[in-house]
PDB file of N, CA and C in Angstrom:
ATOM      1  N   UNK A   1     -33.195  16.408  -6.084  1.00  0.00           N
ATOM      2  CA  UNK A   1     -33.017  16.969  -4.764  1.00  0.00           C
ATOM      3  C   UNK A   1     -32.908  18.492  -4.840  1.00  0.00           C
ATOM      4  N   UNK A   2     -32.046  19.062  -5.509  1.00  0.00           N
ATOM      5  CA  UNK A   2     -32.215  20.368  -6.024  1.00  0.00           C
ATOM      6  C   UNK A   2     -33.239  21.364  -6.074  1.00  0.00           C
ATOM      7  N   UNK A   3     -34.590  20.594  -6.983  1.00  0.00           N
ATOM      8  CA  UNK A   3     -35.741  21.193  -7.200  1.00  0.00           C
ATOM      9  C   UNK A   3     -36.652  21.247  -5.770  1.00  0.00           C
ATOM     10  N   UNK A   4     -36.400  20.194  -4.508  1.00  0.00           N
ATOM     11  CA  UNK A   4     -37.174  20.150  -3.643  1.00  0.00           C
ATOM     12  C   UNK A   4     -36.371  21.258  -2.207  1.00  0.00           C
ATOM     13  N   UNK A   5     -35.140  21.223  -2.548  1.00  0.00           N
ATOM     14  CA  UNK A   5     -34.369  22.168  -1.936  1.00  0.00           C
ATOM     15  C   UNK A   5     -34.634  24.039  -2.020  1.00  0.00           C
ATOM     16  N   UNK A   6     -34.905  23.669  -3.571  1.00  0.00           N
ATOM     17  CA  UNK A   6     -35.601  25.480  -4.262  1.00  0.00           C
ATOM     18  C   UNK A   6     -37.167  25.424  -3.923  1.00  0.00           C
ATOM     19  N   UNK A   7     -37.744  24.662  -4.197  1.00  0.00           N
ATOM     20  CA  UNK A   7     -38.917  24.780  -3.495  1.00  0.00           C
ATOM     21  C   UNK A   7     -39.071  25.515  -1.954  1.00  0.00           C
ATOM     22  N   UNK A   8     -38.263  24.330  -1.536  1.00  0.00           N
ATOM     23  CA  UNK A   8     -38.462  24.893   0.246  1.00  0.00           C
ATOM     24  C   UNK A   8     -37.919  26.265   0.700  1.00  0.00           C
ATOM     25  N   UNK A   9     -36.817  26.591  -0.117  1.00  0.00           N
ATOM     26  CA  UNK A   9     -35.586  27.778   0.553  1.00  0.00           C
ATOM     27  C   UNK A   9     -36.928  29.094  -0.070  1.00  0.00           C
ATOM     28  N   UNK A  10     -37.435  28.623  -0.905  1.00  0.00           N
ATOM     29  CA  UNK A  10     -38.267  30.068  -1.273  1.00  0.00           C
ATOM     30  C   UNK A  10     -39.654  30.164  -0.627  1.00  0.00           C
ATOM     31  N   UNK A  11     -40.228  29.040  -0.086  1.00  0.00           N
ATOM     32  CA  UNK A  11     -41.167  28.608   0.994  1.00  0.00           C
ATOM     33  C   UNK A  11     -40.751  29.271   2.234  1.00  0.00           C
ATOM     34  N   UNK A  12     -39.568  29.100   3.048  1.00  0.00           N
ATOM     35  CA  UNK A  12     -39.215  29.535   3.854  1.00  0.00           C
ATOM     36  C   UNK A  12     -38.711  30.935   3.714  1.00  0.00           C
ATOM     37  N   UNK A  13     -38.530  31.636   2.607  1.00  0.00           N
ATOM     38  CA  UNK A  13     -38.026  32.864   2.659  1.00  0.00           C
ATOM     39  C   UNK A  13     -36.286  32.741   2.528  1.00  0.00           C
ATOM     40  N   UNK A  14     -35.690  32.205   2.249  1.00  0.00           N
ATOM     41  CA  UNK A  14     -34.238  31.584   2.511  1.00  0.00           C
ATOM     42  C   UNK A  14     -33.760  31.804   0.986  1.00  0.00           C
ATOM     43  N   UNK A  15     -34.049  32.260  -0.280  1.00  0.00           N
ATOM     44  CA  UNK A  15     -33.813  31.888  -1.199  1.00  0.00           C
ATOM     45  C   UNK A  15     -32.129  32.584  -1.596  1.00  0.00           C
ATOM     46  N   UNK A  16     -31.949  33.272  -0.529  1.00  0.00           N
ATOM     47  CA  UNK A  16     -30.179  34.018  -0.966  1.00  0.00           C
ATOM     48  C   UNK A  16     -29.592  33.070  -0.201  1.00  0.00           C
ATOM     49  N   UNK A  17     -29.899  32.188   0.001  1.00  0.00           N
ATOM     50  CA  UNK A  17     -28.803  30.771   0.964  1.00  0.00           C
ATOM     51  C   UNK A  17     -28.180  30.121  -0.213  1.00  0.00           C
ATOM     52  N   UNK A  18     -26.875  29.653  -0.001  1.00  0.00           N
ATOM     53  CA  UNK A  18     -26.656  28.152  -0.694  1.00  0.00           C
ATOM     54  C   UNK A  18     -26.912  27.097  -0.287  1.00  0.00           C
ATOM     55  N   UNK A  19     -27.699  26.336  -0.791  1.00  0.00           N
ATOM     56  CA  UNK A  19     -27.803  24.999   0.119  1.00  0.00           C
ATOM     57  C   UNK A  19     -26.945  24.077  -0.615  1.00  0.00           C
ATOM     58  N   UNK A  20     -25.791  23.464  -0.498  1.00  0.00           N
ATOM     59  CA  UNK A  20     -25.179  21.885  -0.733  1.00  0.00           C
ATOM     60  C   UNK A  20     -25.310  20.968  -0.074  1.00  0.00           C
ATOM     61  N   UNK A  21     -25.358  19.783  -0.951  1.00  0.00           N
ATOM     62  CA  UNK A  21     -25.468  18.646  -0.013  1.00  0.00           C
ATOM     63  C   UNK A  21     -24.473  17.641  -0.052  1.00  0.00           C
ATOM     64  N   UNK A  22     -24.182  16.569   0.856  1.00  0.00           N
ATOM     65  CA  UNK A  22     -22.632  15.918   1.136  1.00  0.00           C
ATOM     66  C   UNK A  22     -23.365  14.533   1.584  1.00  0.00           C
ATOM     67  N   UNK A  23     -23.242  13.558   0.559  1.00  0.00           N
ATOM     68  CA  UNK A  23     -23.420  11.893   0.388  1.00  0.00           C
ATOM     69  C   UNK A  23     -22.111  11.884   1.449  1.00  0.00           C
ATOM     70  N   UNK A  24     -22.218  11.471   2.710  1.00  0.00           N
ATOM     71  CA  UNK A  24     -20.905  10.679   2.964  1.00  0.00           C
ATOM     72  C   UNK A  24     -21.241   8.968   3.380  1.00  0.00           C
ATOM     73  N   UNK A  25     -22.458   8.451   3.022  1.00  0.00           N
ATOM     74  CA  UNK A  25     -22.637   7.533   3.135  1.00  0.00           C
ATOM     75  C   UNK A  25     -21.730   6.427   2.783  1.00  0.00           C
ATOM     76  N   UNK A  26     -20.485   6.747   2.504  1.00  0.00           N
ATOM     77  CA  UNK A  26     -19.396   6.363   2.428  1.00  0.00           C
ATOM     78  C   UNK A  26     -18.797   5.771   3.842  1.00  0.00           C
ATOM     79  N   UNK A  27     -19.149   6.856   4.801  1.00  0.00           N
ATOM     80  CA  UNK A  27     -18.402   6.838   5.924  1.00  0.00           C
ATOM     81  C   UNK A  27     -19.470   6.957   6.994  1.00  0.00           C
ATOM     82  N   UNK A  28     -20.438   6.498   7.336  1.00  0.00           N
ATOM     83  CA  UNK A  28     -21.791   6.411   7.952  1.00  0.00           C
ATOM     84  C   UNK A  28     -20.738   6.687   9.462  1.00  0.00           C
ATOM     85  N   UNK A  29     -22.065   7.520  10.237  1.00  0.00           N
ATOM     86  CA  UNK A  29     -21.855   7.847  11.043  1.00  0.00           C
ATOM     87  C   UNK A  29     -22.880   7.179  12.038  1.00  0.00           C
ATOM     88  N   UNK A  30     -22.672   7.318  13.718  1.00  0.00           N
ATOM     89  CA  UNK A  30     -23.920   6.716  14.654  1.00  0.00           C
ATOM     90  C   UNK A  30     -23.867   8.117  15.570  1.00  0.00           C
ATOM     91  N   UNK A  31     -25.019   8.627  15.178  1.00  0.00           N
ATOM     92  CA  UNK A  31     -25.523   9.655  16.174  1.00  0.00           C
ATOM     93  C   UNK A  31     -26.183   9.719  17.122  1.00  0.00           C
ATOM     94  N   UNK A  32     -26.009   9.784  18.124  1.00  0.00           N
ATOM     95  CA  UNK A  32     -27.511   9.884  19.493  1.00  0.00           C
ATOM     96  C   UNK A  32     -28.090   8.454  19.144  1.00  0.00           C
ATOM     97  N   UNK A  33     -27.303   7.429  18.502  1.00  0.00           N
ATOM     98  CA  UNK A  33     -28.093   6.347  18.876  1.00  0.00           C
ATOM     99  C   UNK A  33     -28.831   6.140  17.586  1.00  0.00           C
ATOM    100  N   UNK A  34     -29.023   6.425  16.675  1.00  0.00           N
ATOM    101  CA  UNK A  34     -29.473   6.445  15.159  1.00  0.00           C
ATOM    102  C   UNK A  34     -28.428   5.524  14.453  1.00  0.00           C
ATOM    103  N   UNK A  35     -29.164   4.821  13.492  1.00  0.00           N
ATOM    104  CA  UNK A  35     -28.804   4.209  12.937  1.00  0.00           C
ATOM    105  C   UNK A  35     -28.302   5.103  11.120  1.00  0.00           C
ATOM    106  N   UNK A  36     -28.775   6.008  11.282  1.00  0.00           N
ATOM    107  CA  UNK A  36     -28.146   6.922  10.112  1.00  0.00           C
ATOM    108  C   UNK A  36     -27.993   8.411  10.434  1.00  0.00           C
ATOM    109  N   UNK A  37     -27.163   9.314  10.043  1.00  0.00           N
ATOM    110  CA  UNK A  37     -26.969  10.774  10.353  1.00  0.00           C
ATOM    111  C   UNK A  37     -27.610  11.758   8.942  1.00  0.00           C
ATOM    112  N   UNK A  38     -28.203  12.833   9.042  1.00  0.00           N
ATOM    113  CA  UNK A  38     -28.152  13.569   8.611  1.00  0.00           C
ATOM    114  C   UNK A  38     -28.214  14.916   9.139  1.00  0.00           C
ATOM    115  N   UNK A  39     -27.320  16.261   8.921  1.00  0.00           N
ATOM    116  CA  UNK A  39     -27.211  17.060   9.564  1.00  0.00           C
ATOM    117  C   UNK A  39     -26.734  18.377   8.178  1.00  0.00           C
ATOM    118  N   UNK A  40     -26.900  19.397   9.451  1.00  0.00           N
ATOM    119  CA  UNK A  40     -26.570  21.033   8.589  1.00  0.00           C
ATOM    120  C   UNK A  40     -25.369  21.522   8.775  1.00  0.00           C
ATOM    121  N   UNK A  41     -24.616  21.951   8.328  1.00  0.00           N
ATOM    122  CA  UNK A  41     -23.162  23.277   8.147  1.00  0.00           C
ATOM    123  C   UNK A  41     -24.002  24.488   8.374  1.00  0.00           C
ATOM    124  N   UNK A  42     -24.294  25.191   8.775  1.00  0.00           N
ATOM    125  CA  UNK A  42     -24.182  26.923   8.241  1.00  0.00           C
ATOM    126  C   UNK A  42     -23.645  27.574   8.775  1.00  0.00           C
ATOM    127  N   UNK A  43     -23.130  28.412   7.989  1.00  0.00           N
ATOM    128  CA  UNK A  43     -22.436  29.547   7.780  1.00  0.00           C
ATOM    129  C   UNK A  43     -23.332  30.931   7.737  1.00  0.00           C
ATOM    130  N   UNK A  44     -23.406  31.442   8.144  1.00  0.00           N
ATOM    131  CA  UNK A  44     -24.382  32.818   8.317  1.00  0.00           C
ATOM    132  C   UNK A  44     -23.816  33.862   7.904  1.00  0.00           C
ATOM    133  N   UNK A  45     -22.728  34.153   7.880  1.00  0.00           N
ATOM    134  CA  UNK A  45     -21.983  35.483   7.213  1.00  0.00           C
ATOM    135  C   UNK A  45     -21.713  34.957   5.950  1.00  0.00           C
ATOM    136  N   UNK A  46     -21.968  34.275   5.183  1.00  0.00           N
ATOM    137  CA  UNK A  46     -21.574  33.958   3.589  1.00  0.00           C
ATOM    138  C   UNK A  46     -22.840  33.335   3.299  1.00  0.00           C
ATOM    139  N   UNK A  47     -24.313  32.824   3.891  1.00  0.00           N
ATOM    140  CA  UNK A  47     -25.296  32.036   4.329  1.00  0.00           C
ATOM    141  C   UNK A  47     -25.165  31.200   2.706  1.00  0.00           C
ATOM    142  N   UNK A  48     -24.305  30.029   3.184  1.00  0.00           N
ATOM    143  CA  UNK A  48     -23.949  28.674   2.307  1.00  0.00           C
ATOM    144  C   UNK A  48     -24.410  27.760   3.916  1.00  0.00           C
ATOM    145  N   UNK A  49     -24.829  26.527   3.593  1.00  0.00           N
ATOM    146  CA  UNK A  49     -24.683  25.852   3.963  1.00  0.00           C
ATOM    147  C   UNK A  49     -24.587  24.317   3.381  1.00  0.00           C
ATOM    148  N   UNK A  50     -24.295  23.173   4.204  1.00  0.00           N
ATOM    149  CA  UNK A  50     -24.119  21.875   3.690  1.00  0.00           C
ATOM    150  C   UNK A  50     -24.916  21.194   4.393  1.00  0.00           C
ATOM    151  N   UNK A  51     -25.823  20.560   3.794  1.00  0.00           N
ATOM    152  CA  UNK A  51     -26.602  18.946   4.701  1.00  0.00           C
ATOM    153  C   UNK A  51     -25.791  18.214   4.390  1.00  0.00           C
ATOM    154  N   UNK A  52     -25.127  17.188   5.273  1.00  0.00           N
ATOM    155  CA  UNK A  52     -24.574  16.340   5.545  1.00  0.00           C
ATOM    156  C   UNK A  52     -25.495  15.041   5.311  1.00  0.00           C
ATOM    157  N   UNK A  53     -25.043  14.001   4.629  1.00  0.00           N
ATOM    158  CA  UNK A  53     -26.473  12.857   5.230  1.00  0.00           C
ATOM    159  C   UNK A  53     -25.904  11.476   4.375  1.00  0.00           C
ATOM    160  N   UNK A  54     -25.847  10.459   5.451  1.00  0.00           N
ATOM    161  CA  UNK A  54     -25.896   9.297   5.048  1.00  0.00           C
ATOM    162  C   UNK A  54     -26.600   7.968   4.710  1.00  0.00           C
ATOM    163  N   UNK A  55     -27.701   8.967   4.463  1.00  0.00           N
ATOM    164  CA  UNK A  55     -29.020   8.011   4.027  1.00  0.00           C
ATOM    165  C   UNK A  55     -29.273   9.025   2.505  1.00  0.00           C
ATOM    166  N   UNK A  56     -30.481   8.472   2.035  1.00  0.00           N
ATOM    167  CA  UNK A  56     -31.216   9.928   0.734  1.00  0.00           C
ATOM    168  C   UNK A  56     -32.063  10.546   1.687  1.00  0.00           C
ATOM    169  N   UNK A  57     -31.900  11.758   1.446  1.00  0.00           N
ATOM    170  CA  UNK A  57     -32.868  12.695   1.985  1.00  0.00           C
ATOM    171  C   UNK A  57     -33.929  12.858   1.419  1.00  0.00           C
ATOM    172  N   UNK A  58     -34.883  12.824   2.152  1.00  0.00           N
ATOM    173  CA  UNK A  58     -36.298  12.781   1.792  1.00  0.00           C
ATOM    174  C   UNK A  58     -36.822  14.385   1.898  1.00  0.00           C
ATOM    175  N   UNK A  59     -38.384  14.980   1.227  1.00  0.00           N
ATOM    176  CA  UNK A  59     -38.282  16.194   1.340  1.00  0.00           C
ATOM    177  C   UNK A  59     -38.499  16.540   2.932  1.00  0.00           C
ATOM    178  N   UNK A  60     -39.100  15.554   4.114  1.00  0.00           N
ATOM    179  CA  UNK A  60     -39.096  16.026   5.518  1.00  0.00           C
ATOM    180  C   UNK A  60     -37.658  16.661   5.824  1.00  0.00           C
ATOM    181  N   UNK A  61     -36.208  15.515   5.413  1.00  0.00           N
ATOM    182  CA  UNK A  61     -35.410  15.816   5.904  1.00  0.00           C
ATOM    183  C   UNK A  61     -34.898  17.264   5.541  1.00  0.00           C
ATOM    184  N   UNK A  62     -34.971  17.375   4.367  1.00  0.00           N
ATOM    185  CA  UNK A  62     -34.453  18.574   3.808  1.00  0.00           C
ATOM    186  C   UNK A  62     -35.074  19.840   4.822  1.00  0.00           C
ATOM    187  N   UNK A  63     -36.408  19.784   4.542  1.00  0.00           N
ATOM    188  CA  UNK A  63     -37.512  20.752   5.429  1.00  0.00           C
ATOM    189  C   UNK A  63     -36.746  20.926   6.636  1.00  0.00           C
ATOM    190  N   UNK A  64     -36.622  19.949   7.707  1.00  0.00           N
ATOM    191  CA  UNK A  64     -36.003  20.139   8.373  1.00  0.00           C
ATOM    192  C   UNK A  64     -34.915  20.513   8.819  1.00  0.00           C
ATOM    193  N   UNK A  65     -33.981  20.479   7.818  1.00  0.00           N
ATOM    194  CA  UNK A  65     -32.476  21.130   8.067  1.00  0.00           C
ATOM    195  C   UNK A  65     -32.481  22.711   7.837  1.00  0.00           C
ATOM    196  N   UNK A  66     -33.253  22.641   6.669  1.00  0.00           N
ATOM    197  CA  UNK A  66     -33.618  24.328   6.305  1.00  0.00           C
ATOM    198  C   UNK A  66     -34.180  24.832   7.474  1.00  0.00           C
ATOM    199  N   UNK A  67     -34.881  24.630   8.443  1.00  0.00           N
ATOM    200  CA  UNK A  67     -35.574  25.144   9.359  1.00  0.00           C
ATOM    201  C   UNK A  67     -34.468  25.604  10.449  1.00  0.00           C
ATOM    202  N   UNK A  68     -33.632  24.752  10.434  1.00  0.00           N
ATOM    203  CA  UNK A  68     -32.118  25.478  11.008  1.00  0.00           C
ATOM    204  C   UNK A  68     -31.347  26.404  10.554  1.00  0.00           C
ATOM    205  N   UNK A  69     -31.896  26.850   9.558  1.00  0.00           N
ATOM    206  CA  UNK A  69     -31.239  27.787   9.264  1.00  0.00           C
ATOM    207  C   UNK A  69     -32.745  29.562   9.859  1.00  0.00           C
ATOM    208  N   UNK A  70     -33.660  28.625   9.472  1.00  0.00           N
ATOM    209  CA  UNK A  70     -34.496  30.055   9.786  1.00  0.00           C
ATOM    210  C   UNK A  70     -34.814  29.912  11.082  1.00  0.00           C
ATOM    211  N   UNK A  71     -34.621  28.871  12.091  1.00  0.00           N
ATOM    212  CA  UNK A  71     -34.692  28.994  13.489  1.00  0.00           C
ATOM    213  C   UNK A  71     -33.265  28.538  13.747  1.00  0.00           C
ATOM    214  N   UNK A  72     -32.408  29.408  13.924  1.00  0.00           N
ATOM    215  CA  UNK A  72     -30.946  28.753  14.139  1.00  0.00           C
ATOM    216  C   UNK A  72     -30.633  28.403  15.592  1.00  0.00           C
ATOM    217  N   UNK A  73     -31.410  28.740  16.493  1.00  0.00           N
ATOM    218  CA  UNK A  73     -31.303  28.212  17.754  1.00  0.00           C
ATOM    219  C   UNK A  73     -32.520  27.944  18.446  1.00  0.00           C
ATOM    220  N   UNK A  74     -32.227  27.281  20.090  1.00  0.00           N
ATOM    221  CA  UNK A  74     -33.679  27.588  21.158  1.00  0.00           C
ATOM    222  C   UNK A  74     -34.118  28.787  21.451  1.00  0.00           C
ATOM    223  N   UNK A  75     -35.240  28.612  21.809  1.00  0.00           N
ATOM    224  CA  UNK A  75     -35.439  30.128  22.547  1.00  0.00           C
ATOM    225  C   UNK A  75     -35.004  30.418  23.839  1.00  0.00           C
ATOM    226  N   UNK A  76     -34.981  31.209  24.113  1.00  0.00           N
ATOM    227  CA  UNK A  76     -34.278  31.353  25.708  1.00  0.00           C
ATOM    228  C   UNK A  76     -34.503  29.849  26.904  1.00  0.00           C
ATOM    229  N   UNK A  77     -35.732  30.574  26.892  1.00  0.00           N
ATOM    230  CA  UNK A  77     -36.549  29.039  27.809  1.00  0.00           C
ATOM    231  C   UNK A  77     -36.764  28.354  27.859  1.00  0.00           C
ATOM    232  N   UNK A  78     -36.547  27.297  26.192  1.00  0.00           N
ATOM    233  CA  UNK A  78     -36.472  26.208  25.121  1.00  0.00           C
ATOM    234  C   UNK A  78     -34.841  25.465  25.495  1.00  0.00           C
ATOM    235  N   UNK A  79     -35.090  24.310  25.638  1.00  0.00           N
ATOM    236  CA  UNK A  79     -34.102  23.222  25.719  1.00  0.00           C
ATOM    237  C   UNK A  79     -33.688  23.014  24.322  1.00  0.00           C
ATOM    238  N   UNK A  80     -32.505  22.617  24.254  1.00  0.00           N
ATOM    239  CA  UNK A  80     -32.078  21.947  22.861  1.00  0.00           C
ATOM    240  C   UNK A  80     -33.038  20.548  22.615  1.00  0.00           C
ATOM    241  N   UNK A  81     -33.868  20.065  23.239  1.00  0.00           N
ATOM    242  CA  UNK A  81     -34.453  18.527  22.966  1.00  0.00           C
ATOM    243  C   UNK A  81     -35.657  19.164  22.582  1.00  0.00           C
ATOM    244  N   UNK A  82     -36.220  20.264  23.509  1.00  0.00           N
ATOM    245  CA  UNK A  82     -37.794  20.578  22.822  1.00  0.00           C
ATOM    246  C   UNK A  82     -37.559  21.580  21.616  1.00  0.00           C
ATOM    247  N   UNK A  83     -36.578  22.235  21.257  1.00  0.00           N
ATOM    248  CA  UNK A  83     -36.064  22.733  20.161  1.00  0.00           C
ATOM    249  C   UNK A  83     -36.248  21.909  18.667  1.00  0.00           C
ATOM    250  N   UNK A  84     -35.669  20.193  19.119  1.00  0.00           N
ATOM    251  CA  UNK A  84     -35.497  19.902  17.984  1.00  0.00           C
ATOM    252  C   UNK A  84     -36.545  19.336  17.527  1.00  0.00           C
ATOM    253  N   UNK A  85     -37.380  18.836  19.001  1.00  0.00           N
ATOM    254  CA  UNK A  85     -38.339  17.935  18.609  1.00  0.00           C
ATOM    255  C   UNK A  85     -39.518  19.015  17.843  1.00  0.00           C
ATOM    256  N   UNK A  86     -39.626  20.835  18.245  1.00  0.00           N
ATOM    257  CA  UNK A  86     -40.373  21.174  17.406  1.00  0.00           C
ATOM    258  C   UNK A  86     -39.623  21.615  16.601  1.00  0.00           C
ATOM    259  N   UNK A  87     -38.493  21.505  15.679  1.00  0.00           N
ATOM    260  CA  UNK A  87     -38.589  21.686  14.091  1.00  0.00           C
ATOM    261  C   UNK A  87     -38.983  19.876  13.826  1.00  0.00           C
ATOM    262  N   UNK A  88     -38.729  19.240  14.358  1.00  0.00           N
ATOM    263  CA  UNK A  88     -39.094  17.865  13.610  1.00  0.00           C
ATOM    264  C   UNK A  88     -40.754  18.148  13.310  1.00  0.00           C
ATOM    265  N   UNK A  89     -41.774  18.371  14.577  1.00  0.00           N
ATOM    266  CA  UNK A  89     -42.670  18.176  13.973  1.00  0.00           C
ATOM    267  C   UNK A  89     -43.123  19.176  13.153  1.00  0.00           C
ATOM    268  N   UNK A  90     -42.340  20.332  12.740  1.00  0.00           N
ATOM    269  CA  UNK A  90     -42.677  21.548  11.990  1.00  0.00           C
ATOM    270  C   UNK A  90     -42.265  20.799  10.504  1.00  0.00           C
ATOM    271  N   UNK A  91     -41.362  20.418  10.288  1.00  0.00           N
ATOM    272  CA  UNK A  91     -41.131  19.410   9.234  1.00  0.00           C
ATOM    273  C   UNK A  91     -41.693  18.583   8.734  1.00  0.00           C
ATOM    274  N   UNK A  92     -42.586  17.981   9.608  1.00  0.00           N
ATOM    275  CA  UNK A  92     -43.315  16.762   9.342  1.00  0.00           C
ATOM    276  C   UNK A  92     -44.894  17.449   8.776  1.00  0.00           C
ATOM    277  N   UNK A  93     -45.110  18.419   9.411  1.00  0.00           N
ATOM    278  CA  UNK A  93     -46.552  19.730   8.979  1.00  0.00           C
ATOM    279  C   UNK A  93     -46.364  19.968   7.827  1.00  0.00           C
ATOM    280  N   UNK A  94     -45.171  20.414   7.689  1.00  0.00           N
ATOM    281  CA  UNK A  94     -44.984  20.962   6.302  1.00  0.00           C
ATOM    282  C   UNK A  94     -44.742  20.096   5.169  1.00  0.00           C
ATOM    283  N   UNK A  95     -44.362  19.249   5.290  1.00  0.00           N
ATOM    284  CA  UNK A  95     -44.168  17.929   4.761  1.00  0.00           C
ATOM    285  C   UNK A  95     -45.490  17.424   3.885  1.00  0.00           C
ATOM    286  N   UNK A  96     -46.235  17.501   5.112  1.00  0.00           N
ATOM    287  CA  UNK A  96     -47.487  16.903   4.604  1.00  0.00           C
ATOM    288  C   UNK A  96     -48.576  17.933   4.128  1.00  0.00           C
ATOM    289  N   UNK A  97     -47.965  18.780   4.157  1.00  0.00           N
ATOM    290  CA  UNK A  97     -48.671  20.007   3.335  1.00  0.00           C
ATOM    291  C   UNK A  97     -48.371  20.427   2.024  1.00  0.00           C
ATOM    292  N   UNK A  98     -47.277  19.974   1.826  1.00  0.00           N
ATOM    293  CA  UNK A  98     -46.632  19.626   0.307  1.00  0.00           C
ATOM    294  C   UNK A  98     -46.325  21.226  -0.004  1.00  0.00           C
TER     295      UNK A  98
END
C-alpha cells in the first residue's frame, strides 16, 4: 500500500504530505448508506493526513482520497454531491490509466 500511495502523492504533486493509513475494520462503520467506509484526515498546516478505511484499499480508493487533499473543497458553484462524484470519476480515469 505504501508503494501505491508514493506513486500517486508524486503523480499528484503531493509528495511533502504524510499519508497514513487506519485499518479500523475492527469497528466498521455505515456511511450514507454504504456498506463499508473509507475516508481522509487532513491536516494542512502540518500536511499529514490519515485514510481511514474499513475495507483494503484499492489503488482507485487511495487516488481518490489523495485528490482531497489536492482539491480540498467544491468550487464555489459546485455542490458537495457533484464535488464528490467528480473526484470519484477523476479516480476512476486515473485508475485506469495506471
Amino acid at each position: 500500500m505504501e508503494g501505491l500511495i508514493n506513486k500517486w502523492k508524486k503523480r499528484l504533486n503531493i509528495e511533502d504530505w504524510e499519508i497514513l493509513t487506519d485499518d479500523i475494520s475492527n469497528h466498521p462503520i455505515e456511511y450514507n448508506g454504504e456498506s463499508y467506509f473509507v475516508g481522509i484526515y487532513r491536516d494542512f498546516d502540518i500536511k499529514q493526513a490519515v485514510i481511514h478505511h474499513d475495507v483494503p484499499l484499492t489503488e482507485e480508493c487511495i487516488i481518490h482520497e489523495l485528490l482531497h487533499i489536492v482539491f480540498p473543497e467544491p468550487q464555489e458553484d459546485e455542490t458537495y454531491q457533484d464535488y464528490e462524484r467528480w473526484i470519484t470519476e477523476a479516480a476512476k480515469n486515473l485508475s485506469e490509466q495506471g
